[in-house]
Protein backbone atom coordinates (compact mmCIF):
# COMPACT_ATOMS: atom_id res chain seq x y z
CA UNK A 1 7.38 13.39 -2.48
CA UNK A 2 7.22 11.84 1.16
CA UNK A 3 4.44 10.02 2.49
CA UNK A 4 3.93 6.62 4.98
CA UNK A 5 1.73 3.84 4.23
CA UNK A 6 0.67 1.49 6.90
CA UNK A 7 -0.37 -1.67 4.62
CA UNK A 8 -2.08 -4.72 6.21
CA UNK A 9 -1.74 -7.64 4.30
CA UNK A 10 -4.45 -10.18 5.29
CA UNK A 11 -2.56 -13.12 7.19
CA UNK A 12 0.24 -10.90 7.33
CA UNK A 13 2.54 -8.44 8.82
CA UNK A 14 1.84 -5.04 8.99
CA UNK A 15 4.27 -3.13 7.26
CA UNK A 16 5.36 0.55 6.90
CA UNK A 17 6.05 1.93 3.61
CA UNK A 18 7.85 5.53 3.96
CA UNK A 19 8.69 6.83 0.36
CA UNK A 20 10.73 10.00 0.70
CA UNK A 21 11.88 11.63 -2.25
CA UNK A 22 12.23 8.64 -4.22
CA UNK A 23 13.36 6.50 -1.85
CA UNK A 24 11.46 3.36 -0.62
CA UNK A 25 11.81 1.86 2.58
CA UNK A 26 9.59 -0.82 4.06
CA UNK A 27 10.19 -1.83 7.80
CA UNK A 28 7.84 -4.98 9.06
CA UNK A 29 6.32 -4.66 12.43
CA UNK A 30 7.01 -0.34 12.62
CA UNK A 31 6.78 1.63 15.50
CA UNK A 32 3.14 3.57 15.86
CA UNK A 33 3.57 6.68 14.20
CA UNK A 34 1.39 9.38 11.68
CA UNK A 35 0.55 7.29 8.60
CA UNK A 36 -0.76 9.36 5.84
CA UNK A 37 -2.34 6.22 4.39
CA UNK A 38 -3.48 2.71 5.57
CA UNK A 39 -4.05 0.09 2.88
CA UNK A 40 -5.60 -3.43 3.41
CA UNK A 41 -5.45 -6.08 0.99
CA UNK A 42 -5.72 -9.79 0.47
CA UNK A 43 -1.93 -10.78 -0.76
CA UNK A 44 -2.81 -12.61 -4.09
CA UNK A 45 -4.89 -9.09 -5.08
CA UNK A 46 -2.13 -6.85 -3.41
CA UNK A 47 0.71 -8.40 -5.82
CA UNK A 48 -1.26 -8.23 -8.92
CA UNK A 49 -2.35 -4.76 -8.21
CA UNK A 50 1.43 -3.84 -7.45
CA UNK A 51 2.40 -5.36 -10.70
CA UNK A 52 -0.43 -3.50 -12.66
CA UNK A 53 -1.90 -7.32 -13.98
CA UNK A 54 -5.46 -6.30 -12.10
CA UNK A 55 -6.75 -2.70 -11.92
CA UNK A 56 -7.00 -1.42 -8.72
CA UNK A 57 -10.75 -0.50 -9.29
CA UNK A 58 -11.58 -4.26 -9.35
CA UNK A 59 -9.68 -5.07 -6.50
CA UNK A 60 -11.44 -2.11 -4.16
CA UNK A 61 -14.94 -2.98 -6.36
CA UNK A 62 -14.34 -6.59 -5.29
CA UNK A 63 -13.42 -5.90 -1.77
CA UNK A 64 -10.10 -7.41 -1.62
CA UNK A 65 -8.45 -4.33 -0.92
CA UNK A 66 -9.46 -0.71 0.76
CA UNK A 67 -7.52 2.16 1.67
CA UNK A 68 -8.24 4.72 4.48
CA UNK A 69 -6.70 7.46 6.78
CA UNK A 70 -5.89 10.76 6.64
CA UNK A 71 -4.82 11.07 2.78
CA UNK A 72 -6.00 7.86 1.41
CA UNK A 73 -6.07 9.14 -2.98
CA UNK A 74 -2.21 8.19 -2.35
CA UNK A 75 -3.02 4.50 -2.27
CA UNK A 76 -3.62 4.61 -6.27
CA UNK A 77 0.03 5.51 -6.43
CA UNK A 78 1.62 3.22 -4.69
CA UNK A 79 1.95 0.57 -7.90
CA UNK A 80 4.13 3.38 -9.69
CA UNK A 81 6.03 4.14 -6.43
CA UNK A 82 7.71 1.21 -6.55
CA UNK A 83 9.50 -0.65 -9.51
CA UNK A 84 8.25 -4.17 -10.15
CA UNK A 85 9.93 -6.89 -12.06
């Protein structure tokens, strides 16, 4: 699987998220480049979403946190992408 993520963290950096065949890598302040999906989120939502303690249907219901761009379905995924504690 490969596909880029362009999250916004409210009162944040901007960060690119590339996962590419199981690897993650996350570089703050990325180069512009073809994100398949841009996600913005209020941090204290973002990290319980992440670490499945909120559903992500409350957080997007609530407002806290929307997704966009050219493949944004991808969003949902990105809690099992990467391994929380």
């Amino acid at each position: 699987m490969r596909i880029a993520f362009d999250l916004a963290v409210k009162g944040g950096p901007r960060l690119a998220v590339v996962v590419d065949d199981g690897t993650v890598t996350v570089t703050r302040d990325a180069p512009p480049r073809a994100y398949d999906c841009r996600i913005v989120a209020a941090p204290a939502m973002f990290l319980l979403v992440s670490f499945r303690r909120t559903p992500i249907w409350k957080a997007v219901v609530g407002g806290r946190m929307r997704a966009g761009g050219r493949k944004p379905w991808p969003a949902t995924r990105l809690g099992r992408l990467v391994a929380g504690p």
